[in-house]
N, C-alpha and C. Protein backbone atom coordinates (compact mmCIF):
# COMPACT_ATOMS: atom_id res chain seq x y z
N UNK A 1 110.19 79.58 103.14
CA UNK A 1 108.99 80.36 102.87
C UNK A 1 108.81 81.44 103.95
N UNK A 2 108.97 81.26 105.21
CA UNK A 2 108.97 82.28 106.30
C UNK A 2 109.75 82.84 106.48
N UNK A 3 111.16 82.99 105.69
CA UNK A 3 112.38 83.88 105.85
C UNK A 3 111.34 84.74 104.57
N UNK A 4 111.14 84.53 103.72
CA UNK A 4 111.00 84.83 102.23
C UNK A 4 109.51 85.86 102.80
N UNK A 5 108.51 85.48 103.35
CA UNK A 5 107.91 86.13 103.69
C UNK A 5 107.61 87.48 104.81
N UNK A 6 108.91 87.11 105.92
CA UNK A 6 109.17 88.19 106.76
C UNK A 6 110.20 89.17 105.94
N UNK A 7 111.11 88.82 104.85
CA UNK A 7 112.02 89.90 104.22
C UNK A 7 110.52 90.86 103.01
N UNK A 8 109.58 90.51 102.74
CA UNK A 8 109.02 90.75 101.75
C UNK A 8 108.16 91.91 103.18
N UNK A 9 107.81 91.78 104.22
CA UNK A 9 107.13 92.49 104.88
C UNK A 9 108.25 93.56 105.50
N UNK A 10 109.49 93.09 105.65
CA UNK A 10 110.44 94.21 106.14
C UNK A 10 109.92 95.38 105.38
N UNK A 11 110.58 94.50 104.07
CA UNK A 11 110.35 95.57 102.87
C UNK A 11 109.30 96.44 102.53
N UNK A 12 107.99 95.65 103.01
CA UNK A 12 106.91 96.50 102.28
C UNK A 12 107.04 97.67 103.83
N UNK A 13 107.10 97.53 105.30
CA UNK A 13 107.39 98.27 105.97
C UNK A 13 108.17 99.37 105.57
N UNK A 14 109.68 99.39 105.16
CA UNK A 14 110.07 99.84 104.63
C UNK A 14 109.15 101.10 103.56
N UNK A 15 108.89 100.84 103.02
CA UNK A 15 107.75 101.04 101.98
C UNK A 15 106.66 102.06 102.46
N UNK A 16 106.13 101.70 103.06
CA UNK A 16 105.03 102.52 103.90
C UNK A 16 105.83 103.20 104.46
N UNK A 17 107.20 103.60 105.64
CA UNK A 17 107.34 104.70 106.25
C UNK A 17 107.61 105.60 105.19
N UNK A 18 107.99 105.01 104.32
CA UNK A 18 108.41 106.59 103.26
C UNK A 18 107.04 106.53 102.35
N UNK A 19 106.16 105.86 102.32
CA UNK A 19 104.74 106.30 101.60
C UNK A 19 105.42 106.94 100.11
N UNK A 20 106.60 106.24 99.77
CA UNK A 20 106.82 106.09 98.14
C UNK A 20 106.70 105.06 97.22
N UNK A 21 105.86 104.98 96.65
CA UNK A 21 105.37 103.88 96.30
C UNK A 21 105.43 103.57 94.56
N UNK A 22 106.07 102.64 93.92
CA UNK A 22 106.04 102.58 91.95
C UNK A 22 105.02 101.52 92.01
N UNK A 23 103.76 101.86 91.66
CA UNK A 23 102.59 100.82 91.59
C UNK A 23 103.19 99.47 90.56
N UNK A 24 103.69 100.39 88.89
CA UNK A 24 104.32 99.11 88.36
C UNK A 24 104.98 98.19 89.33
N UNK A 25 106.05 98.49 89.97
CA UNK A 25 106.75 97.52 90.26
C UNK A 25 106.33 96.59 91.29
N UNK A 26 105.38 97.33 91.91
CA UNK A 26 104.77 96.43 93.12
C UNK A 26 104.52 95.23 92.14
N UNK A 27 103.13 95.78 90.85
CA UNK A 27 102.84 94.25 90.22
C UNK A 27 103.58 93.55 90.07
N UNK A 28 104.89 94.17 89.40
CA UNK A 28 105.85 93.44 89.05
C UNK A 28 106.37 91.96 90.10
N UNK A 29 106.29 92.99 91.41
CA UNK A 29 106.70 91.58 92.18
C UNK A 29 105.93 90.83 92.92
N UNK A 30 104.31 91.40 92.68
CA UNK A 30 102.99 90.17 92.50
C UNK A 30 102.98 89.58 91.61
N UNK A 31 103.16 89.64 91.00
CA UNK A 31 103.47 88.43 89.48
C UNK A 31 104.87 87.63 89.42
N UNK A 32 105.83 88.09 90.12
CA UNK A 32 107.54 86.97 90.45
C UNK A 32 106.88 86.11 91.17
N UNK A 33 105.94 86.69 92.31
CA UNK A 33 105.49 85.78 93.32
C UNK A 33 104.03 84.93 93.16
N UNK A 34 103.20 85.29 91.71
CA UNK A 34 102.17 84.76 91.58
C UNK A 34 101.05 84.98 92.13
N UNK A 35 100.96 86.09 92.92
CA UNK A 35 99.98 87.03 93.37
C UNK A 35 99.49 88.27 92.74
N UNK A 36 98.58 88.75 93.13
CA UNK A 36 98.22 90.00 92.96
C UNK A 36 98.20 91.71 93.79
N UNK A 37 98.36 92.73 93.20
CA UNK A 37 98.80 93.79 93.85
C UNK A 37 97.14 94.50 94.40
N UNK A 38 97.09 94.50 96.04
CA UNK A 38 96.06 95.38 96.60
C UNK A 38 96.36 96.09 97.60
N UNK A 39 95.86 97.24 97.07
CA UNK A 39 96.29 98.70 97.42
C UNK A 39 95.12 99.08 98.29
N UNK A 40 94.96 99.40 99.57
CA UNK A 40 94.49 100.19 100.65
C UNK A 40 94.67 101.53 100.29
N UNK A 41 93.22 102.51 100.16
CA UNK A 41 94.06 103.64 100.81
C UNK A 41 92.75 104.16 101.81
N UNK A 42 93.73 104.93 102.68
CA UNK A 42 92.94 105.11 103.64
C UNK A 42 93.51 106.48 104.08
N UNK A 43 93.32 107.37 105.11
CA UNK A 43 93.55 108.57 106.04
C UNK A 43 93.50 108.76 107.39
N UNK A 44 94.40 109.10 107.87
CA UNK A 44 94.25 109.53 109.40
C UNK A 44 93.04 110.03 110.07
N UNK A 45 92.81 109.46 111.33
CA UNK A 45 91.93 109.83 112.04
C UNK A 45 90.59 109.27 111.02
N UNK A 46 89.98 108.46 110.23
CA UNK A 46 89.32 108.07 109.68
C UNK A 46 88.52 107.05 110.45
N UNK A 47 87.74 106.57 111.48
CA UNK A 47 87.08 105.86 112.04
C UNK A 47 86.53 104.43 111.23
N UNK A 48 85.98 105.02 109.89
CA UNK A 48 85.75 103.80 109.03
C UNK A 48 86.80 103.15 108.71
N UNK A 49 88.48 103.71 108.33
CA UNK A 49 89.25 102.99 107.95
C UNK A 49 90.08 102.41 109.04
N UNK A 50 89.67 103.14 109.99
CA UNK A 50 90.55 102.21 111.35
C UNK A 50 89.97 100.86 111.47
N UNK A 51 88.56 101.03 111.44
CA UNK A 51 87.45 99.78 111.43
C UNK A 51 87.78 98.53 110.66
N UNK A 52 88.05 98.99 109.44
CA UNK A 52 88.35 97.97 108.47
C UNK A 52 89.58 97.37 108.43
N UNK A 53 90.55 97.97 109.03
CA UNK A 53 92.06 97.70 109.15
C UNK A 53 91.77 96.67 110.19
N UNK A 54 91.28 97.10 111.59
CA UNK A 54 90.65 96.17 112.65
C UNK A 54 90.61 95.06 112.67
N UNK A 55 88.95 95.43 112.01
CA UNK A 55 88.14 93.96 111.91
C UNK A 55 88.11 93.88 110.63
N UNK A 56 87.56 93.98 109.47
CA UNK A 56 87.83 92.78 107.89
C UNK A 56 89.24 92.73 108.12
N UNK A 57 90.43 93.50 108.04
CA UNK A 57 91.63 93.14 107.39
C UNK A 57 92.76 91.91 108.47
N UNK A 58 91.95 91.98 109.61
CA UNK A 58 92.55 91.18 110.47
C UNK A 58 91.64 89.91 110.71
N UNK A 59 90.24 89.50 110.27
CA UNK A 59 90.12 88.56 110.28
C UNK A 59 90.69 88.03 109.70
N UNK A 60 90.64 86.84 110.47
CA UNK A 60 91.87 85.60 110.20
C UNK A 60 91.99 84.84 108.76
N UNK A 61 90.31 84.48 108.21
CA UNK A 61 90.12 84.00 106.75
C UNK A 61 90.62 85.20 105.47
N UNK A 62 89.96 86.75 106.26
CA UNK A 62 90.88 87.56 104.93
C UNK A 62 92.03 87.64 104.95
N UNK A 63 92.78 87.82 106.42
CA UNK A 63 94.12 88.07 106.71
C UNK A 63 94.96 86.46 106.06
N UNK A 64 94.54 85.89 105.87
CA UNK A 64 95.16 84.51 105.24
C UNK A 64 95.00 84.63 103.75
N UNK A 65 93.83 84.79 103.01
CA UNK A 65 93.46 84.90 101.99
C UNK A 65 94.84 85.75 101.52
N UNK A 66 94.49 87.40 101.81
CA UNK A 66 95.43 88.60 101.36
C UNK A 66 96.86 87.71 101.63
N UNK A 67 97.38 87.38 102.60
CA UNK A 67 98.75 86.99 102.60
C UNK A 67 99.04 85.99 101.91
N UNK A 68 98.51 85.28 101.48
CA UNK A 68 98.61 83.67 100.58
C UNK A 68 98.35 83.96 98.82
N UNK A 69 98.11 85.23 98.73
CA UNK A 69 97.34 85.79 97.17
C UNK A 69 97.68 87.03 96.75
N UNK A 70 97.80 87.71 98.06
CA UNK A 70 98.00 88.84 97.11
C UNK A 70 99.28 89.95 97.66
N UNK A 71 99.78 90.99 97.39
CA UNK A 71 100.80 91.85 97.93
C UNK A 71 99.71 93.12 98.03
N UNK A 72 99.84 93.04 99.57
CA UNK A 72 99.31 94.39 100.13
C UNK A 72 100.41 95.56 100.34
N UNK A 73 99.84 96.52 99.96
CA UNK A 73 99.86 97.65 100.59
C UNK A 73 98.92 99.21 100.93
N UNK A 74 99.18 99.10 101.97
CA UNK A 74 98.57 100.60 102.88
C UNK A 74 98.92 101.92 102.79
N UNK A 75 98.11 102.85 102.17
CA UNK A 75 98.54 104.09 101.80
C UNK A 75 97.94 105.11 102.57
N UNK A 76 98.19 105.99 103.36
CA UNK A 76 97.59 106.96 104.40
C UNK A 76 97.97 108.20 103.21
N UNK A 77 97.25 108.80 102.81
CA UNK A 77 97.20 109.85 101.79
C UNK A 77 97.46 111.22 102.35
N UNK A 78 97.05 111.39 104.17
CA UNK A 78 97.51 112.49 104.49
C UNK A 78 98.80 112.21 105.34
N UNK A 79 99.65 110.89 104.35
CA UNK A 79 101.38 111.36 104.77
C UNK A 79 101.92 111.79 103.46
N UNK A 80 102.75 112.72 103.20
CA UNK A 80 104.12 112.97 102.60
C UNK A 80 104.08 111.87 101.73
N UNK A 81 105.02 111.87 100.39
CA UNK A 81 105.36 111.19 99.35
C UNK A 81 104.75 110.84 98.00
N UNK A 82 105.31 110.08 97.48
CA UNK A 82 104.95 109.54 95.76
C UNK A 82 104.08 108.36 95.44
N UNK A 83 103.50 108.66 94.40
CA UNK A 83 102.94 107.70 93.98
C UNK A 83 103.46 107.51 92.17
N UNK A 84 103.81 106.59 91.89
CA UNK A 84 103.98 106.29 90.17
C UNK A 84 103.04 104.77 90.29
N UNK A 85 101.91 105.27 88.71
CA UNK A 85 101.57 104.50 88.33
C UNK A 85 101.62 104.68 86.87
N UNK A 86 101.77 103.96 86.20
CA UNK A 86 101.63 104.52 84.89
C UNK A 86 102.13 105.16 84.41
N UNK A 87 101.17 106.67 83.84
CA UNK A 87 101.61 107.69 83.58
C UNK A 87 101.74 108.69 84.76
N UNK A 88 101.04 108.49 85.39
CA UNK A 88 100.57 109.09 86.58
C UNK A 88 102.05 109.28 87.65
N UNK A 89 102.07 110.24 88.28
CA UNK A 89 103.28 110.82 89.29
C UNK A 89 102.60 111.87 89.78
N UNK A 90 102.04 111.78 91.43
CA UNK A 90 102.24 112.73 92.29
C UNK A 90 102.24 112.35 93.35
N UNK A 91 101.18 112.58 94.47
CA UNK A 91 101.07 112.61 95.85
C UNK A 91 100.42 111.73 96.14
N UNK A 92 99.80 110.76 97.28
CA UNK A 92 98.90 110.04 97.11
C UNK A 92 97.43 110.36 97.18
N UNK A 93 97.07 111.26 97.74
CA UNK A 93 96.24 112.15 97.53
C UNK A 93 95.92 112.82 96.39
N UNK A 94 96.89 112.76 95.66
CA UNK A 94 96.59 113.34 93.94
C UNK A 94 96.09 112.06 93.24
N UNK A 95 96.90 110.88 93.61
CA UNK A 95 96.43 109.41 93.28
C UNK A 95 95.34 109.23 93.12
N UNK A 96 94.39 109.25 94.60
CA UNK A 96 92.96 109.21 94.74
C UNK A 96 92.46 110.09 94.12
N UNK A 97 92.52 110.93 93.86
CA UNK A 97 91.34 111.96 93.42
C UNK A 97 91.67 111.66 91.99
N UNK A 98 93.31 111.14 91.33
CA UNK A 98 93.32 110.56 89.82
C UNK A 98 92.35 109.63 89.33
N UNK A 99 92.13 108.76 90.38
CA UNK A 99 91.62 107.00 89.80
C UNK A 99 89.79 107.56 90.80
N UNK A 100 89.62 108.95 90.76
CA UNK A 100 88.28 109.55 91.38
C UNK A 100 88.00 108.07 92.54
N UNK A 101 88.79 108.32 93.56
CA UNK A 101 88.20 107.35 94.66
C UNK A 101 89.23 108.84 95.92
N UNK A 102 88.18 109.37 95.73
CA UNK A 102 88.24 110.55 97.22
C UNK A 102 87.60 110.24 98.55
N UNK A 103 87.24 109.37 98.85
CA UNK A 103 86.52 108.67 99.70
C UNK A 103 87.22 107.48 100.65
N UNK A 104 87.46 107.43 101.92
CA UNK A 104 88.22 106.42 102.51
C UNK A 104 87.38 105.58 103.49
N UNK A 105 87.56 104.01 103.61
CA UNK A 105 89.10 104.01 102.89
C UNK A 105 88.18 103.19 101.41
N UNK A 106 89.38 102.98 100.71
CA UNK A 106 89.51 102.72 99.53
C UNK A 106 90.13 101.78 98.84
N UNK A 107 89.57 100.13 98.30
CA UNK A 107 90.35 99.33 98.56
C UNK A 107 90.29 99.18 96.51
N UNK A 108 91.99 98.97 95.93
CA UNK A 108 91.98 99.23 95.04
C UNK A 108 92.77 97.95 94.40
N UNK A 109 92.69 96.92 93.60
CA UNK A 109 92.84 95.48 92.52
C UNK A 109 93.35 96.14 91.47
N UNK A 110 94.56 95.22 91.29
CA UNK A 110 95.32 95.49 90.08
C UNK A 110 95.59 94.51 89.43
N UNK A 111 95.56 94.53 88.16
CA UNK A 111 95.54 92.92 87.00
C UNK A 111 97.30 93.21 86.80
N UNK A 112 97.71 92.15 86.21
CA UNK A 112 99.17 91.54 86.19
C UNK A 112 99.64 92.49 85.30
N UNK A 113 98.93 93.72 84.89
CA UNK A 113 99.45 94.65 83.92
C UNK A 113 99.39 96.37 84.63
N UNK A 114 99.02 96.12 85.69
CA UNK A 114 99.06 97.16 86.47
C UNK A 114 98.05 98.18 86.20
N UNK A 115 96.54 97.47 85.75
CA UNK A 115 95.54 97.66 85.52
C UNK A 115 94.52 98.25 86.47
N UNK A 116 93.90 99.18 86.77
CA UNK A 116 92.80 98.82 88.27
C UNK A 116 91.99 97.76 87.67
N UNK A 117 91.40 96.62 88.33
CA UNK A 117 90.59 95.99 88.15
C UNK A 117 89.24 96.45 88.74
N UNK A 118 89.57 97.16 89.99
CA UNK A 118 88.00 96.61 91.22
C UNK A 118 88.71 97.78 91.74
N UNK A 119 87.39 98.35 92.08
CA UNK A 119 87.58 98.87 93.28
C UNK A 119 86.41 99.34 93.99
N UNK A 120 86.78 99.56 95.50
CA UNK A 120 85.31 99.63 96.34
C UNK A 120 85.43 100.77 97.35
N UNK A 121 84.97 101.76 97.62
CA UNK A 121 84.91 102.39 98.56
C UNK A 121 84.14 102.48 99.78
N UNK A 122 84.57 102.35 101.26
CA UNK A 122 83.70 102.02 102.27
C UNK A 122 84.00 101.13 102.89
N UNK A 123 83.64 101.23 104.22
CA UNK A 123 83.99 100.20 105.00
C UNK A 123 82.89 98.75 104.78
N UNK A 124 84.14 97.77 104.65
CA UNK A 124 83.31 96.55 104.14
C UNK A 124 83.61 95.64 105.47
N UNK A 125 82.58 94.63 105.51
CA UNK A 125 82.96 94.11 106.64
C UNK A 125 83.20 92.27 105.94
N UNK A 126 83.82 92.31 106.81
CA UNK A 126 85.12 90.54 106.87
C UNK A 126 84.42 89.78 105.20
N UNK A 127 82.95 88.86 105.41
CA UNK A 127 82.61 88.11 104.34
C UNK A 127 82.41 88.77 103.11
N UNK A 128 82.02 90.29 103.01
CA UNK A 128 81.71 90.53 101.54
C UNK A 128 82.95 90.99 101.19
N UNK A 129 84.46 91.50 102.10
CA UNK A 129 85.23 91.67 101.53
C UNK A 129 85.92 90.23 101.15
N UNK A 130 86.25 89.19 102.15
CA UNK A 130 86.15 87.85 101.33
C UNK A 130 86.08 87.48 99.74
N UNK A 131 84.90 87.76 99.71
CA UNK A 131 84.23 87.69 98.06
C UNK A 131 84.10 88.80 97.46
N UNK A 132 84.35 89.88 97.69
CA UNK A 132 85.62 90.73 96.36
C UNK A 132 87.24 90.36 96.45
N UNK A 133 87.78 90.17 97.62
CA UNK A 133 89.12 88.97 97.13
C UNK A 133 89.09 88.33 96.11
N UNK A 134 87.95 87.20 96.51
CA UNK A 134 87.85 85.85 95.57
C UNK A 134 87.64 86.84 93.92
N UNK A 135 86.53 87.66 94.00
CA UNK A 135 86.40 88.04 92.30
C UNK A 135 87.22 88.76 91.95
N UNK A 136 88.00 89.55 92.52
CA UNK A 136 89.55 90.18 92.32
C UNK A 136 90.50 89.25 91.31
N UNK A 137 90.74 88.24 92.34
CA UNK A 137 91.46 86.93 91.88
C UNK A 137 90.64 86.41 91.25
N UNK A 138 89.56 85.64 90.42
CA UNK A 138 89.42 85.24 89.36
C UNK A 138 88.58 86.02 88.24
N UNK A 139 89.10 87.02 88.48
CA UNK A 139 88.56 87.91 87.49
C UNK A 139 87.55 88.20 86.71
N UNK A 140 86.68 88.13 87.67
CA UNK A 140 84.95 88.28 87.99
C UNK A 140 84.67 89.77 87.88
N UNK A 141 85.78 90.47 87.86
CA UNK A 141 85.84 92.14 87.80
C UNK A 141 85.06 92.79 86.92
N UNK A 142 84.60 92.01 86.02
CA UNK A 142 84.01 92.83 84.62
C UNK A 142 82.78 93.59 85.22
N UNK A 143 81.97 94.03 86.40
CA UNK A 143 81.01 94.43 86.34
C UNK A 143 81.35 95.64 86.66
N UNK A 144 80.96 96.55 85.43
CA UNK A 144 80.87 98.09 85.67
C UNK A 144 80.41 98.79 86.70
N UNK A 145 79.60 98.02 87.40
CA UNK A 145 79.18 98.50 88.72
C UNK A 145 80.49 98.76 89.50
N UNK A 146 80.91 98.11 89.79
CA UNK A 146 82.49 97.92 90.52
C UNK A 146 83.46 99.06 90.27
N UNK A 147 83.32 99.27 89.10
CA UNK A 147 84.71 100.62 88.46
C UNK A 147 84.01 101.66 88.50
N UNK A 148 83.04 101.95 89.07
CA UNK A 148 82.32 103.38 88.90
C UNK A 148 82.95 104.37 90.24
């Protein structure tokens, strides 16, 4: 399990320096692995998203949660590269302003079909991001409030 999990982080490293990213396939291999795909995006020099990277994404209960559930990845929108989702192909910055979340950072849930489920903009802190995890994962997502 810890070989299996440090090759899956090479990789997603990998991944992030070239900030090219096929959203399908990410699900694809949250669902081999029985997890789910959550997408960060965030921007340089951003104070709120440094915050949240910090403190929610490194407390220890989310930082366990996310690694035990779901496949992260971190998107800095003012680097270089691709985004494919869908139909969708451009920049990641074209991304955000596609799925209208221009605002960082930006934390974005995807259903086993490469769906957005959820998404939230703003810095959230450790417990309420907690419990959009949890309704992420059991698919508590239905409130329109959430997708706006």
């Amino acid at each position: 399990m810890f070989v299996k999990t440090l090759l899956s982080l090479l990789f997603l490293s990998t991944l992030l320096s070239a900030q090219n990213i096929n959203i399908n396939n990410e699900v694809k291999e949250a669902n081999a692995e029985g997890k789910q795909l959550f997408v960060l995006l965030h921007k340089t020099d951003c104070g709120y998203c440094e915050s949240f990277i910090q403190f929610t994404l490194d407390d220890r209960s989310v930082k366990t949660k996310l690694s035990n559930e779901f496949i992260e990845v971190h998107l800095n929108v003012h680097h270089k590269g691709t985004i494919i989702w869908n139909n969708f192909k451009g920049t990641l910055k074209e991304f955000a302003i596609h799925i209208n979340r221009n605002f960082y950072p930006t934390s974005v849930f995807f259903d086993d079909h490469a769906n957005i489920i959820l998404t939230r903009s703003g810095y959230i802190e450790e417990k309420p991001f907690f419990k959009l995890l949890t309704k992420a994962q059991t698919k508590l997502y239905c409130d329109t409030e959430e997708l706006k």
